[in-house]
C-alpha atoms as a PDB file:
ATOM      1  CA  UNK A   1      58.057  42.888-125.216  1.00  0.00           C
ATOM      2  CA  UNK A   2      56.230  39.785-125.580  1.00  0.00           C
ATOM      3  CA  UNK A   3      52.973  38.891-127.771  1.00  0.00           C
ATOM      4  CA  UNK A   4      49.623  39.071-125.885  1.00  0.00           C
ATOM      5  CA  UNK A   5      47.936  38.238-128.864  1.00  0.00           C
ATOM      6  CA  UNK A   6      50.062  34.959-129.930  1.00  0.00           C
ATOM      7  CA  UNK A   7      47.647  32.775-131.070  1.00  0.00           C
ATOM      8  CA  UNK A   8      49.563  29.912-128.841  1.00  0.00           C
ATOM      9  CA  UNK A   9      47.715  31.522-126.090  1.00  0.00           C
ATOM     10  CA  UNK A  10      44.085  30.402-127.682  1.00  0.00           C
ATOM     11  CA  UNK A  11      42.258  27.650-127.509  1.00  0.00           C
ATOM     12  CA  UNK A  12      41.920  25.696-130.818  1.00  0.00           C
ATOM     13  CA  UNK A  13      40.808  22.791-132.188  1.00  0.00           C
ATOM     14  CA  UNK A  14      42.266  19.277-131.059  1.00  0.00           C
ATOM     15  CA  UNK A  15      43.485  17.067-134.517  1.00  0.00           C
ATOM     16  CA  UNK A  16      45.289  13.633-133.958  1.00  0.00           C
ATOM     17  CA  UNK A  17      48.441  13.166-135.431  1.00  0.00           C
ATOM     18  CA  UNK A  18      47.702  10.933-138.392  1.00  0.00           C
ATOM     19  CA  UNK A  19      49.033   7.690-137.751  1.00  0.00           C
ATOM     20  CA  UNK A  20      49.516   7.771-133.769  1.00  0.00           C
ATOM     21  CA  UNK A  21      47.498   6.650-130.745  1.00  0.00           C
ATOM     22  CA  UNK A  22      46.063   9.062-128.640  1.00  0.00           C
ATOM     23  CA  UNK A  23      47.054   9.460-125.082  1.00  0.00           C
ATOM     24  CA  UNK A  24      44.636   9.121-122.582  1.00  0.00           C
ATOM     25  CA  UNK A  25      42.957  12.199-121.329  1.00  0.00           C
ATOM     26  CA  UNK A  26      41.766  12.722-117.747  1.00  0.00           C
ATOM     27  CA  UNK A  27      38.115  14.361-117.460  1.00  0.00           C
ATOM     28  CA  UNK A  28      38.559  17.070-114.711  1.00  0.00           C
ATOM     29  CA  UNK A  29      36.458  16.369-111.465  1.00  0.00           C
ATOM     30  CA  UNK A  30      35.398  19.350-111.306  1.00  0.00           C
ATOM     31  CA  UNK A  31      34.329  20.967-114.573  1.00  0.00           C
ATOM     32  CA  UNK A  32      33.517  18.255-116.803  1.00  0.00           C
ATOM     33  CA  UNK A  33      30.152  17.953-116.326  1.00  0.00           C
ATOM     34  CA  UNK A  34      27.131  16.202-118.329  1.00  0.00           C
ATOM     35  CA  UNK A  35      23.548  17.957-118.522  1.00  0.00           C
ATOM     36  CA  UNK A  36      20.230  16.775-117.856  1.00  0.00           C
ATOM     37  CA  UNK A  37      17.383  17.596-119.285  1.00  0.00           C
ATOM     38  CA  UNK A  38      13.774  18.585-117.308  1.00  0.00           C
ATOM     39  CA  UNK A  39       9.956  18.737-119.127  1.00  0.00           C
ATOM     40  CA  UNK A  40       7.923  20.781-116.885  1.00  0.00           C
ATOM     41  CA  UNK A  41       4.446  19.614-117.939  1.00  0.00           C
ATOM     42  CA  UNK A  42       1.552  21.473-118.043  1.00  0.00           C
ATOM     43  CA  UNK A  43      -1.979  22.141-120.230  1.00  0.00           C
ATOM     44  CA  UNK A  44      -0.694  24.758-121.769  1.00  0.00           C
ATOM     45  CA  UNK A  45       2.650  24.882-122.680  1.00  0.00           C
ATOM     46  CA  UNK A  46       5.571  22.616-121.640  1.00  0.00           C
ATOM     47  CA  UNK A  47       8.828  23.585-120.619  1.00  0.00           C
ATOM     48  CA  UNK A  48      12.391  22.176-121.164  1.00  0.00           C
ATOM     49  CA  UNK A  49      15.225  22.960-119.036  1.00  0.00           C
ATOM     50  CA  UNK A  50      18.547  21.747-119.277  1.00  0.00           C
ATOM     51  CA  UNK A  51      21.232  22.398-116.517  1.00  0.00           C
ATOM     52  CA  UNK A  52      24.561  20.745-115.181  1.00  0.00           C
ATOM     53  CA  UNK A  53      23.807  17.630-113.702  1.00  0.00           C
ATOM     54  CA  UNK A  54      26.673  17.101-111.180  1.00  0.00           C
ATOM     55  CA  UNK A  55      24.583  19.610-108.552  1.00  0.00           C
ATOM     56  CA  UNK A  56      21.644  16.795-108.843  1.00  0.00           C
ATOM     57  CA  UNK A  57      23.926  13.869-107.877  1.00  0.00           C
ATOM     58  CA  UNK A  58      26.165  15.752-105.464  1.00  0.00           C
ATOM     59  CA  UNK A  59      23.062  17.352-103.170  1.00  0.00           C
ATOM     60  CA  UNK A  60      20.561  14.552-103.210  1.00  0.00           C
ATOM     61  CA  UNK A  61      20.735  11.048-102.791  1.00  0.00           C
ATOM     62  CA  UNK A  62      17.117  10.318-104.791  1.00  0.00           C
ATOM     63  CA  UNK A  63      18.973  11.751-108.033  1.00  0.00           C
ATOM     64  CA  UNK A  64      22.320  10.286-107.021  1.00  0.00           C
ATOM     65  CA  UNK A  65      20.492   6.496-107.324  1.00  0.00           C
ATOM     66  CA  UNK A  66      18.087   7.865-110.439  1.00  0.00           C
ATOM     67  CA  UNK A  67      20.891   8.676-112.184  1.00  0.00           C
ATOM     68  CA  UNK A  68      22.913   4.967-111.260  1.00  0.00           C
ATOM     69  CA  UNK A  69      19.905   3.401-112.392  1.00  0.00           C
ATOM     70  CA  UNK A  70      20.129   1.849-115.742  1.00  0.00           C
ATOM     71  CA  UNK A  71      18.515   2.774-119.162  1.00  0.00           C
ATOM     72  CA  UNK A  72      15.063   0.884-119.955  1.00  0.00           C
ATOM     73  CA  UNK A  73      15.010   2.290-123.606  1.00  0.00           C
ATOM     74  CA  UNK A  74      19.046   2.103-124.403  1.00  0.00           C
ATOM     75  CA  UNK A  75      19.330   6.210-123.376  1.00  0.00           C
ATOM     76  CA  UNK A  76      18.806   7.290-120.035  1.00  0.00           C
ATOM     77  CA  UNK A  77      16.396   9.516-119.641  1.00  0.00           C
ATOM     78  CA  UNK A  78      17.324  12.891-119.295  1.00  0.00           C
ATOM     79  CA  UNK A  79      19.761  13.051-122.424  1.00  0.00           C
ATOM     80  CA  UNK A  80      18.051  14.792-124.606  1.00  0.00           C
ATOM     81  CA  UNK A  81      14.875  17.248-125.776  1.00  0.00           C
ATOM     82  CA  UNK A  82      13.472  14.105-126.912  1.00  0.00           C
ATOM     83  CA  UNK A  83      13.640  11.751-123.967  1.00  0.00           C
ATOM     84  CA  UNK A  84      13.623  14.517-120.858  1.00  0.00           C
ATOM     85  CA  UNK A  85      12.959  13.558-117.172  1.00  0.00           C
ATOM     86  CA  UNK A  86       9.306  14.933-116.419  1.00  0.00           C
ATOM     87  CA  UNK A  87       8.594  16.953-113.975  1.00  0.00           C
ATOM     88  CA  UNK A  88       5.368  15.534-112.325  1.00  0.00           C
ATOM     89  CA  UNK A  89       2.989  17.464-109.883  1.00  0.00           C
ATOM     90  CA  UNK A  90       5.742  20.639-109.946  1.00  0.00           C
ATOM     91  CA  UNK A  91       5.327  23.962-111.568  1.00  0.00           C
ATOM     92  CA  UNK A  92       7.426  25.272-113.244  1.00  0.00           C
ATOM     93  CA  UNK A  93       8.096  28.362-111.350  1.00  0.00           C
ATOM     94  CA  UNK A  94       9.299  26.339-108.118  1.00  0.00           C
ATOM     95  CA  UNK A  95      11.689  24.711-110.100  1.00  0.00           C
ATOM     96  CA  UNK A  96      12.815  27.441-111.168  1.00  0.00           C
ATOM     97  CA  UNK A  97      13.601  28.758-107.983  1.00  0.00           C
ATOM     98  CA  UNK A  98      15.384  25.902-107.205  1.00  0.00           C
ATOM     99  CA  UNK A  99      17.408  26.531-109.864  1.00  0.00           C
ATOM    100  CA  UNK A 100      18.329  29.684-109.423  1.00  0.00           C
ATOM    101  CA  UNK A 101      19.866  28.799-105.817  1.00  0.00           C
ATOM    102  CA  UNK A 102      21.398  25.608-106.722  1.00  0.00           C
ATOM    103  CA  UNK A 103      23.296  26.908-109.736  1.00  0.00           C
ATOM    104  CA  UNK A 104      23.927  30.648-107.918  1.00  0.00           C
ATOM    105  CA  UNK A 105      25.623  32.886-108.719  1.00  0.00           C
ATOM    106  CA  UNK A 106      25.343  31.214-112.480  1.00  0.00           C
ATOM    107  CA  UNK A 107      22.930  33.103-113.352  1.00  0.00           C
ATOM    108  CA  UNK A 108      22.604  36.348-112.007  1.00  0.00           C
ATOM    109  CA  UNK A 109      22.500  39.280-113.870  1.00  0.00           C
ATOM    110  CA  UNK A 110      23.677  41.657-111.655  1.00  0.00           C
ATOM    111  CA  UNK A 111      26.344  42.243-108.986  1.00  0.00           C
ATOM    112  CA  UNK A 112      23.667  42.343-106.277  1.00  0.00           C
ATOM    113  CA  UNK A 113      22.272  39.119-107.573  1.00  0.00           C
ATOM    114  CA  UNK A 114      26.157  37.594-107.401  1.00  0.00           C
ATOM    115  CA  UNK A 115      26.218  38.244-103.859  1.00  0.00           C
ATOM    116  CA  UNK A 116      23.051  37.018-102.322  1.00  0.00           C
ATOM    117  CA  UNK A 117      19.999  35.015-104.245  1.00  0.00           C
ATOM    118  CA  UNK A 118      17.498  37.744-105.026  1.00  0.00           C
ATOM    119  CA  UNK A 119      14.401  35.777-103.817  1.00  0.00           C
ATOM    120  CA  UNK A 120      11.119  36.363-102.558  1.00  0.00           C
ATOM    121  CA  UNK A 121       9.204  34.509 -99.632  1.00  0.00           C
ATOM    122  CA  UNK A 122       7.188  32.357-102.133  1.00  0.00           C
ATOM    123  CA  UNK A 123      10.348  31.493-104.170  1.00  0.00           C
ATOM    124  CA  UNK A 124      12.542  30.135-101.114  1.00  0.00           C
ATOM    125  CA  UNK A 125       9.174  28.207 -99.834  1.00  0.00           C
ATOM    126  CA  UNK A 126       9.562  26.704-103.638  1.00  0.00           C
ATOM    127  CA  UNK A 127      13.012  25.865-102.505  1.00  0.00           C
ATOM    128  CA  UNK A 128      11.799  24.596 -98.970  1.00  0.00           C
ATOM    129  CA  UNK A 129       9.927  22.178-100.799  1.00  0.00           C
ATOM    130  CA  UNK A 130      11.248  20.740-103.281  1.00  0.00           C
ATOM    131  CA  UNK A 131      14.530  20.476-101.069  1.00  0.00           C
ATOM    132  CA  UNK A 132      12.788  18.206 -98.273  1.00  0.00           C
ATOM    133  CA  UNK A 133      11.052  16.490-101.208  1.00  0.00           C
ATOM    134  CA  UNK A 134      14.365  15.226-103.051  1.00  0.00           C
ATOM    135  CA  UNK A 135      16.560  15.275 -99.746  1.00  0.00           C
ATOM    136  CA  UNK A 136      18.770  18.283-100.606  1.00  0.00           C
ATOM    137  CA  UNK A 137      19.968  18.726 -96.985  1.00  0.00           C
ATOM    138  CA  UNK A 138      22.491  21.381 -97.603  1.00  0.00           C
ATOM    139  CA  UNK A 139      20.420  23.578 -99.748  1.00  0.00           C
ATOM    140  CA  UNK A 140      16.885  22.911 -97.335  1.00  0.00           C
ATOM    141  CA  UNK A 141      19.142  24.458 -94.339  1.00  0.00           C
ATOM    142  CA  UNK A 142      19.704  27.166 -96.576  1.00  0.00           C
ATOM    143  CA  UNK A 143      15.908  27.804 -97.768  1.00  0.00           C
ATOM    144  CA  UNK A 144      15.168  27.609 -93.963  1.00  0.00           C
ATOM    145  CA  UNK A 145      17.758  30.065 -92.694  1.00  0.00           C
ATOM    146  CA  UNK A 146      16.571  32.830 -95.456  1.00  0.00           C
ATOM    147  CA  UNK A 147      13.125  31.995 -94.948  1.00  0.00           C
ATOM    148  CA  UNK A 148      13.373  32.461 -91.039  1.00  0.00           C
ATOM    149  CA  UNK A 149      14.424  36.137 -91.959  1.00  0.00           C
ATOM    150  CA  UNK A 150      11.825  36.885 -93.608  1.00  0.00           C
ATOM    151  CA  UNK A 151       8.956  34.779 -91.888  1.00  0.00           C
ATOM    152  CA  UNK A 152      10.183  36.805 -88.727  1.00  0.00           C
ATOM    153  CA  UNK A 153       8.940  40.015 -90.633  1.00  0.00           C
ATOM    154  CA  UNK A 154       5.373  38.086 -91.673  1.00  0.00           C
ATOM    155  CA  UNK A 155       2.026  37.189 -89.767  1.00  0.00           C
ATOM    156  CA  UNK A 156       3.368  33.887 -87.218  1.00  0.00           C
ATOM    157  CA  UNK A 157       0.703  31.911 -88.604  1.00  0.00           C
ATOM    158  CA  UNK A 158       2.159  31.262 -91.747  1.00  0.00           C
ATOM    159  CA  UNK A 159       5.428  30.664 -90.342  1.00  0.00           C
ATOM    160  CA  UNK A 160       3.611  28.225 -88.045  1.00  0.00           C
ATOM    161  CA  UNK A 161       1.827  26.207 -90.699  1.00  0.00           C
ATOM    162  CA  UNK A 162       5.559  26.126 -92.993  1.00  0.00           C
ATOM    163  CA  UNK A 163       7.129  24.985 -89.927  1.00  0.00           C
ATOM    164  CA  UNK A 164       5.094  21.951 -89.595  1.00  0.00           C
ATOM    165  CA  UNK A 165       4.100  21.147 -93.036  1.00  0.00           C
ATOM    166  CA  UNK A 166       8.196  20.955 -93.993  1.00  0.00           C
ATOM    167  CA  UNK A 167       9.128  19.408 -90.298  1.00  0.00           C
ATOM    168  CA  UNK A 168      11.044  22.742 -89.794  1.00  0.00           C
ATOM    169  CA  UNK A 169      10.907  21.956 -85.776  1.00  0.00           C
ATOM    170  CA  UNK A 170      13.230  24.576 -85.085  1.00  0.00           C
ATOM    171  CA  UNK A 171      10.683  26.798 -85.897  1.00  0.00           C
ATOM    172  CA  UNK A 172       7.897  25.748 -84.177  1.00  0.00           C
ATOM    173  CA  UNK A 173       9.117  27.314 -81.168  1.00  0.00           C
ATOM    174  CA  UNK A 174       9.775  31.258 -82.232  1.00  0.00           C
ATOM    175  CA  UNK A 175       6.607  30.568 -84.579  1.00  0.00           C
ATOM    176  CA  UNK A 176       4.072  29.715 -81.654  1.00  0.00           C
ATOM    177  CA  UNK A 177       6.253  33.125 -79.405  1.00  0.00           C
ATOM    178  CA  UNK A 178       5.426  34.943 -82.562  1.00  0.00           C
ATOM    179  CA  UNK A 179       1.842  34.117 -82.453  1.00  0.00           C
ATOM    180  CA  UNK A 180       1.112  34.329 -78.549  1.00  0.00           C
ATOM    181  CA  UNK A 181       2.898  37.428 -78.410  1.00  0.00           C
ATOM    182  CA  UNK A 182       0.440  39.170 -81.361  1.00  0.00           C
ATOM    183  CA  UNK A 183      -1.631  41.991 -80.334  1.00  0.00           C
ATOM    184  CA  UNK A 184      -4.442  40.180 -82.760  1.00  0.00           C
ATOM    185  CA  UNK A 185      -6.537  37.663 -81.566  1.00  0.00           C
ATOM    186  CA  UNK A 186      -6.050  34.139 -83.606  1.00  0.00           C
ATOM    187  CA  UNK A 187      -8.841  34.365 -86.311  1.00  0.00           C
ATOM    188  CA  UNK A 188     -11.674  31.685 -87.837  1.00  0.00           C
ATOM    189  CA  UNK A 189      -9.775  31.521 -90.734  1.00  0.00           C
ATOM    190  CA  UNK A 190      -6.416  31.020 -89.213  1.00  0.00           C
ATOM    191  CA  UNK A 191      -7.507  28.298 -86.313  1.00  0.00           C
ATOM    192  CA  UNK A 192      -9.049  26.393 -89.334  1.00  0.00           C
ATOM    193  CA  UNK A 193      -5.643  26.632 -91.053  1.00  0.00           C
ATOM    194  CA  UNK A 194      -3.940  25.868 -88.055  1.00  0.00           C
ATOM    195  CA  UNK A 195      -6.361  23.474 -86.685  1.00  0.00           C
ATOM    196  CA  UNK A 196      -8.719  23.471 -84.051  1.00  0.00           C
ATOM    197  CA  UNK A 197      -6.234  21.830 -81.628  1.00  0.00           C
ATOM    198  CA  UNK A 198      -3.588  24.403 -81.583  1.00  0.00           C
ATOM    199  CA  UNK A 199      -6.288  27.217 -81.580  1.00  0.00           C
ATOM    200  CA  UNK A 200      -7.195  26.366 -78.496  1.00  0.00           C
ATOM    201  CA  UNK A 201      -3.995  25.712 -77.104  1.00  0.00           C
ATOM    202  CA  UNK A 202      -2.899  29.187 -78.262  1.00  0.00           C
ATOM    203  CA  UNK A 203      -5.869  30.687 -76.675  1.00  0.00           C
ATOM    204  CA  UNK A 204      -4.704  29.066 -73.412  1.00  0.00           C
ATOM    205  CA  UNK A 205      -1.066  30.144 -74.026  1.00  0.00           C
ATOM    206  CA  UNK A 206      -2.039  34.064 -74.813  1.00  0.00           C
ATOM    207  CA  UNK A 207      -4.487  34.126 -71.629  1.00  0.00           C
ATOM    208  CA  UNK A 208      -1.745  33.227 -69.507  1.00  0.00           C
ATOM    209  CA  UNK A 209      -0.573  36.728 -70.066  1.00  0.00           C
ATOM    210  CA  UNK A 210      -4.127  38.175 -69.457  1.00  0.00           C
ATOM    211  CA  UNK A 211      -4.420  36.576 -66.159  1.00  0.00           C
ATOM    212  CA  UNK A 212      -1.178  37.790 -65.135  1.00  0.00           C
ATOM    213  CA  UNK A 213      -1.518  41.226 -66.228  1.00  0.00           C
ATOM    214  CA  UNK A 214      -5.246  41.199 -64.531  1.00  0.00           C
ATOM    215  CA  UNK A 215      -3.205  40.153 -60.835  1.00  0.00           C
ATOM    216  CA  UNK A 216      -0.019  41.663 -60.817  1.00  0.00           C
ATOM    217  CA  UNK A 217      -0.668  44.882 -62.584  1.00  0.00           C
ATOM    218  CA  UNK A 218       2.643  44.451 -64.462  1.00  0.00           C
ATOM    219  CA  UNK A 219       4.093  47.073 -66.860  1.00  0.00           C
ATOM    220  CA  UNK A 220       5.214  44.271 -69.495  1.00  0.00           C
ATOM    221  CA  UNK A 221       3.643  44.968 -72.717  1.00  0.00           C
ATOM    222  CA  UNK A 222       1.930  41.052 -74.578  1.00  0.00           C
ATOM    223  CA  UNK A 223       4.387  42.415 -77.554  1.00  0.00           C
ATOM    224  CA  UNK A 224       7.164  41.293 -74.754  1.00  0.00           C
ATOM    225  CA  UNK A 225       6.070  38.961 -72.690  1.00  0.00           C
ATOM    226  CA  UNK A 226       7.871  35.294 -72.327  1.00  0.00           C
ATOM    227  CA  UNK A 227       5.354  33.089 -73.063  1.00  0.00           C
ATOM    228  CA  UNK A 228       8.271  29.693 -73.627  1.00  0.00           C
ATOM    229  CA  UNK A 229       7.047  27.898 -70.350  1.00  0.00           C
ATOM    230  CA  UNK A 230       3.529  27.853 -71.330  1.00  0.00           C
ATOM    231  CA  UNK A 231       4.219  26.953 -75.036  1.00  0.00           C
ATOM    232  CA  UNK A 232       6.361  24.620 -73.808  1.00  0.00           C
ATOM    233  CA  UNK A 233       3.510  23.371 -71.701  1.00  0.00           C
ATOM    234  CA  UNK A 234       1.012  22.802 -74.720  1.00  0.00           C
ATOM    235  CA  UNK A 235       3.417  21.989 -77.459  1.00  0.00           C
ATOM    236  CA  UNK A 236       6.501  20.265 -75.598  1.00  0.00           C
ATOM    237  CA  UNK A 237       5.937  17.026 -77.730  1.00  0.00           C
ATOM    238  CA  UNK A 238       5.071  18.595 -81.018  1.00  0.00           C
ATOM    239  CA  UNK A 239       8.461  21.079 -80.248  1.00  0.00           C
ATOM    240  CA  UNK A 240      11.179  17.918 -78.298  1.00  0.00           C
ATOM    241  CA  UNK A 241      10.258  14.777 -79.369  1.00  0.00           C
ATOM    242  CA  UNK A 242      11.046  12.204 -76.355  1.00  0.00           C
ATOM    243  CA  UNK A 243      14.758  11.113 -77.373  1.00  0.00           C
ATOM    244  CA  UNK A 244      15.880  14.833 -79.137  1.00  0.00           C
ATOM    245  CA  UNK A 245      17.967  17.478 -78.056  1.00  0.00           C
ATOM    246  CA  UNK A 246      15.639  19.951 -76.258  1.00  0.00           C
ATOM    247  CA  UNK A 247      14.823  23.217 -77.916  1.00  0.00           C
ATOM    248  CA  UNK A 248      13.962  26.591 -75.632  1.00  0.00           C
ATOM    249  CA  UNK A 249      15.077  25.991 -72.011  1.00  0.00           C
ATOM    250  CA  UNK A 250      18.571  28.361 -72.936  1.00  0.00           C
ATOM    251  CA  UNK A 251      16.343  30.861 -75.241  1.00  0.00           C
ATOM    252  CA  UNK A 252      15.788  34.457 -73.716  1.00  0.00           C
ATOM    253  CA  UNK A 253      13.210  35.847 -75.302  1.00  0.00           C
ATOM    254  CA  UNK A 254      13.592  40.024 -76.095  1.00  0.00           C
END
């Protein structure tokens, strides 16, 4: 019956053989890894965070060259408490959420949270931003394909005004269906956060169906009408730019 408990089997401390020159050792690609250090800054109270920094240079090109760059002061900064790379113009609570997806599942505390990032609507539009801000491609597409889930479930004007202030285009299409198919008529408040140009294109778009309905005396609900070639009227350019793939023409709309 052999030993479990051998003490072969544990890790212990490395000592040099006295006299002898040590072989070379290889640092493993994977799971060697140095840390850099964050200051949130803020009027109150400051915040230090300190994470693996190989998920920095591997997602985004803007850290990848940061990191090449060399040190002003003799340490780069980012090594320490002392000399952290600040944060400026972020709070601390998007990066946070950034975090939490980039180093998933890292941290979570649960099973649940192991198999899918617990986060809310205003923590993956933290990660939709700060994503297209450093150019994390990989992890953007990922903030966008959770967020379309549960922008789906939300008032379309929201997911209209994401959609362009991120360049989501592929968006812009189900956003604007979204919005022409609401029983609701667009609000001040919303055409002011939308602007006064799409208001009125909208308007245009959603009486479309109201002319229709008026001369054909059709049983289709607004809820379900296909409003794409009218959308696609206004907002063609906005939704294919001249020289892109076209979005919409193969959609049917439920």
């Amino acid at each position: 019956m052999s030993n479990t408990n051998s003490s072969s089997h544990h890790p212990r401390v490395a000592q040099p053989a006295p006299n002898s020159t040590p072989e070379p050792v290889r640092r493993d690609s994977s799971f060697y890894s140095d840390h850099v250090v964050f200051q949130h800054t803020a009027k109150v109270e400051a915040c230090l965070f300190k994470v693996p920094r190989h998920k920095f240079e591997q997602g985004s090109e803007v850290f990848r060259n940061m990191f090449a760059m060399p040190p002003t002061r003799g340490v780069a900064e980012g090594q320490s408490d002392d000399l952290p790379l600040v944060l400026e113009s972020i709070l601390a609570d998007e990066f946070r959420s950034l975090l939490r997806v980039m180093f998933w599942p890292l941290y979570g505390s649960s099973v649940e949270e192991m198999l899918a990032p617990p986060l809310e609507l205003d923590e993956w539009t933290h990660v939709l931003k700060l994503t297209t801000l450093w150019g994390f491609d990989r992890l953007r597409q990922a903030s966008i394909d959770a967020l379309r889930q549960l922008l789906e479930r939300e008032d379309p004007v929201r997911w209209v005004a994401l959609a362009r202030k991120y360049e989501v285009r592929e968006w812009l299409l189900p956003s604007l269906h979204a919005l022409a198919r609401r029983e609701k008529a667009l609000q001040v408040h919303e055409a002011e956060q939308l602007g006064i140009s799409t208001a009125m294109k909208m308007a245009e778009v959603r009486e479309s169906f109201s002319g229709r309905s008026r001369h054909n005396r059709s049983d289709v609900s607004r809820a379900s009408h296909n409003y794409e070639p009218e959308i696609l009227r206004f907002f063609g350019e906005e939704i294919n730019p001249i020289g892109e793939k076209r979005i919409g023409s193969e959609r049917h709309w439920e």
